[in-house]
N, C-alpha and C. Protein backbone atom coordinates (compact mmCIF):
# COMPACT_ATOMS: atom_id res chain seq x y z
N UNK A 1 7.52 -17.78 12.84
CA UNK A 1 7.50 -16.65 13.72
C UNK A 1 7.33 -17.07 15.17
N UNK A 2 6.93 -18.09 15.19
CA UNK A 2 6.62 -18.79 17.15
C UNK A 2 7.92 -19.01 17.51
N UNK A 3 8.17 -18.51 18.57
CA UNK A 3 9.28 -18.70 19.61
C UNK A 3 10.27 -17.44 19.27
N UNK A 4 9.71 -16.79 18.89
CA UNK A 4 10.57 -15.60 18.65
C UNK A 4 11.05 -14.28 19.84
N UNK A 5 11.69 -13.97 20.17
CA UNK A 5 11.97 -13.06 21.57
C UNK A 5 11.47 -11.47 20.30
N UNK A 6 10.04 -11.33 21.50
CA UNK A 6 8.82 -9.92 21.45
C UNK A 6 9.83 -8.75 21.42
N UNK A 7 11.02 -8.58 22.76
CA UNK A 7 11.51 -7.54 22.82
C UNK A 7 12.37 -6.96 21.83
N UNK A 8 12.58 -7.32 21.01
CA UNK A 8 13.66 -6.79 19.98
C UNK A 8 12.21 -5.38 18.82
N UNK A 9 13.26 -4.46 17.90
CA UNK A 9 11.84 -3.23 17.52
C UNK A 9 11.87 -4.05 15.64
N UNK A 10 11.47 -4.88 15.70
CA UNK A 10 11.49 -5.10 14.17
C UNK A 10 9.98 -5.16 13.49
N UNK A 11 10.12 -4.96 12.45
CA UNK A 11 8.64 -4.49 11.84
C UNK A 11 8.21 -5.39 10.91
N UNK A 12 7.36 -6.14 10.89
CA UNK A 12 7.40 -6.93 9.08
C UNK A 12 6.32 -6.62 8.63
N UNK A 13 6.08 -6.09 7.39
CA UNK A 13 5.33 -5.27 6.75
C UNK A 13 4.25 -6.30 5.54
N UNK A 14 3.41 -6.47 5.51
CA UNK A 14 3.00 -7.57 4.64
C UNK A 14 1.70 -6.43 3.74
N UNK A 15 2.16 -6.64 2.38
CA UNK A 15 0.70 -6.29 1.46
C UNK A 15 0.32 -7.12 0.47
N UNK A 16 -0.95 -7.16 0.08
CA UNK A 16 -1.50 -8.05 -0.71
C UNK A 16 -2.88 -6.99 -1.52
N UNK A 17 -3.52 -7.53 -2.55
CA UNK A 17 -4.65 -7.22 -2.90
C UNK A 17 -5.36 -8.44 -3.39
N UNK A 18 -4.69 -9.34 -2.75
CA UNK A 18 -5.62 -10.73 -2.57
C UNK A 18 -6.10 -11.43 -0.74
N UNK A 19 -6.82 -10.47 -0.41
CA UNK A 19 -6.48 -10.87 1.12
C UNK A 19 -6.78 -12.40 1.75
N UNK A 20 -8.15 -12.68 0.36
CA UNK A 20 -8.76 -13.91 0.21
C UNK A 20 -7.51 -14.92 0.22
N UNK A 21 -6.28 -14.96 -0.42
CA UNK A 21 -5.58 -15.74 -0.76
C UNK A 21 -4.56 -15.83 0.24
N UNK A 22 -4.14 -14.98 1.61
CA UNK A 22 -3.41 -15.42 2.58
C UNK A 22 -3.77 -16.68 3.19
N UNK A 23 -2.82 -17.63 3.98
CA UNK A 23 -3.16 -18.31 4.67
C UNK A 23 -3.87 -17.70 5.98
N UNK A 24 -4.94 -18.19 6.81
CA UNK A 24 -5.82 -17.89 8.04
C UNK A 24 -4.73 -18.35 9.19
N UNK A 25 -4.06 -18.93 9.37
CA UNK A 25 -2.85 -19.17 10.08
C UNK A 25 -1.82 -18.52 10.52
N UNK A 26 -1.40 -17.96 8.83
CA UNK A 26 -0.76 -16.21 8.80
C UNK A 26 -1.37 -15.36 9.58
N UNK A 27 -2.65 -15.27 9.90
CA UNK A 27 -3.36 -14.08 10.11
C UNK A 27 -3.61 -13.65 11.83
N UNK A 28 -3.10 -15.34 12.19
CA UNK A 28 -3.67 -15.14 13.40
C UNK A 28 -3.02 -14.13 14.49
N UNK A 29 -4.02 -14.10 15.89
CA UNK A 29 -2.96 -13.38 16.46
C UNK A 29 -1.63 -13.75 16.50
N UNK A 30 -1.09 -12.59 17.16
CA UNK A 30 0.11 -13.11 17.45
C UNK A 30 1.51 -13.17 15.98
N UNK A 31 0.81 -12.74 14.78
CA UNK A 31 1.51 -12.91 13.62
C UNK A 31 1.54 -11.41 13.00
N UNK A 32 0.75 -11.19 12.28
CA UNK A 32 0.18 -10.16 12.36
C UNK A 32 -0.87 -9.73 12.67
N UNK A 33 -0.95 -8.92 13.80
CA UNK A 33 -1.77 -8.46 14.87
C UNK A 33 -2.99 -7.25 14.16
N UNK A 34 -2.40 -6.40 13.32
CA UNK A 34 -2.86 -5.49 12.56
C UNK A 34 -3.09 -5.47 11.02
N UNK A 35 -4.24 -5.12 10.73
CA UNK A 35 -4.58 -4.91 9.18
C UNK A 35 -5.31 -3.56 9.09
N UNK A 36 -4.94 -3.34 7.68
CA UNK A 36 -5.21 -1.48 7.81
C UNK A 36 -5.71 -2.29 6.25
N UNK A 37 -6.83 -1.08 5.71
CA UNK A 37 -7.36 -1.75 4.15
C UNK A 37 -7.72 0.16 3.79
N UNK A 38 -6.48 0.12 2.96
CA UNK A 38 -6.67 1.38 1.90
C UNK A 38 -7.28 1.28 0.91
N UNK A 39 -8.53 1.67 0.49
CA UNK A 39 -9.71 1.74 -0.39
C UNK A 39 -8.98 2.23 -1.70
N UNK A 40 -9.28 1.57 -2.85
CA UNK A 40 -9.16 2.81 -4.18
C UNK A 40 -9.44 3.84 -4.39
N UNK A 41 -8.18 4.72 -4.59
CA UNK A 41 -8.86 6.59 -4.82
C UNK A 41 -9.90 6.68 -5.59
N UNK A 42 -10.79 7.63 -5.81
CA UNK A 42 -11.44 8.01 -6.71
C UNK A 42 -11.00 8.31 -7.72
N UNK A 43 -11.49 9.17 -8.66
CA UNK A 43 -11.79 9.68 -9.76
C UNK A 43 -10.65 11.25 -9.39
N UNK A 44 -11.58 11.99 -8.88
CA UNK A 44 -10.67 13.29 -8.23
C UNK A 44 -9.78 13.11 -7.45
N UNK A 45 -9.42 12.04 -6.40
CA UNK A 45 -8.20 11.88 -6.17
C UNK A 45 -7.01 11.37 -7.18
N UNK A 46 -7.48 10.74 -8.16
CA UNK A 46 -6.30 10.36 -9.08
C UNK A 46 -5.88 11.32 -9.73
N UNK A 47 -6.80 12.68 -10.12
CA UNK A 47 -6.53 13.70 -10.93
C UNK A 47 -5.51 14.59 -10.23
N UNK A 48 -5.73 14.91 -8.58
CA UNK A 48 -5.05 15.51 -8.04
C UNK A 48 -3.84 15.15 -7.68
N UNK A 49 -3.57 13.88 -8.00
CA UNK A 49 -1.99 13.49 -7.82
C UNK A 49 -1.54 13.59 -9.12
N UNK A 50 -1.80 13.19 -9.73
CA UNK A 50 -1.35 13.24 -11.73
C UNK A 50 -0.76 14.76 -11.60
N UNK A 51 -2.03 15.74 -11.64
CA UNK A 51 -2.07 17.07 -11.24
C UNK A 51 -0.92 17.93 -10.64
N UNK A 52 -0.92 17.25 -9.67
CA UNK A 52 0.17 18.30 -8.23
C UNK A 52 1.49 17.70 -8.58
N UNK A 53 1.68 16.14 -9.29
CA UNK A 53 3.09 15.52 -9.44
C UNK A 53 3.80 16.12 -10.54
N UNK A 54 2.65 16.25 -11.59
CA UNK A 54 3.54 16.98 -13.36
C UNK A 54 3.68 18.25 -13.13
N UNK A 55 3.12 18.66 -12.69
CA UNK A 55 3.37 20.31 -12.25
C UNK A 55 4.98 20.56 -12.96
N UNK A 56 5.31 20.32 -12.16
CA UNK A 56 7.47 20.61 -12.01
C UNK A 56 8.03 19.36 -13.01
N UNK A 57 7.23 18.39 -13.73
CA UNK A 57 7.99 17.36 -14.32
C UNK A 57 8.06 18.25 -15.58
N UNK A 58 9.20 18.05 -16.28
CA UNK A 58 8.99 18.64 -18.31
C UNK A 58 8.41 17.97 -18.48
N UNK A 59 7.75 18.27 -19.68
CA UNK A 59 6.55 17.62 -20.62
C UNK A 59 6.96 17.80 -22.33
N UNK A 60 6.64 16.85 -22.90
CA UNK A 60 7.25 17.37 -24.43
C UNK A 60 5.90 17.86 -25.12
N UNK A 61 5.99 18.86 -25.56
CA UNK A 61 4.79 19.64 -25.71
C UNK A 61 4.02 18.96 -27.39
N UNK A 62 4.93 18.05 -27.80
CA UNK A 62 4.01 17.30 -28.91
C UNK A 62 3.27 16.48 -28.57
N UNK A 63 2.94 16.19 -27.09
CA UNK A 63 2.19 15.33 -26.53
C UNK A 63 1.07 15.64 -25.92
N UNK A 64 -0.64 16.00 -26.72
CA UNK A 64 -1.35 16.16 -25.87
C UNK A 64 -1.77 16.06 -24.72
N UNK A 65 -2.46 16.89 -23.89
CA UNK A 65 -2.39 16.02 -22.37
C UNK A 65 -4.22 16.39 -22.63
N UNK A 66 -4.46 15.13 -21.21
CA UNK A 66 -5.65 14.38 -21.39
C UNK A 66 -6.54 14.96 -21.16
């Protein structure tokens, strides 16, 4: 990524759930500048997406739901 021309709009997007396991080199400035850390939903947030998504999906009704 060094020597790269700043002005151009390109984005590079990096995820992991090993953050331990990036290189510190990767990290530095200048590479990626930003880290954002989305926590695990809860309990009631998982229900409310399950929830609000099956709504409109069919369901085969020999299949208890949970």
């Amino acid at each position: 990524m060094d020597g790269l021309d700043s002005r151009g709009e390109i984005v590079v997007i990096g995820a992991t759930n090993r953050l331990d396991s990036i290189d510190p080199a990767l990290r530095r400035p200048g590479r990626f500048d930003r880290e954002f850390l989305f926590n695990l939903p809860d309990k009631k947030v998982h229900k409310y997406f399950l929830t609000s998504q099956s709504i409109s999906q069919p369901t085969d009704t020999r299949c208890p739901s949970a």
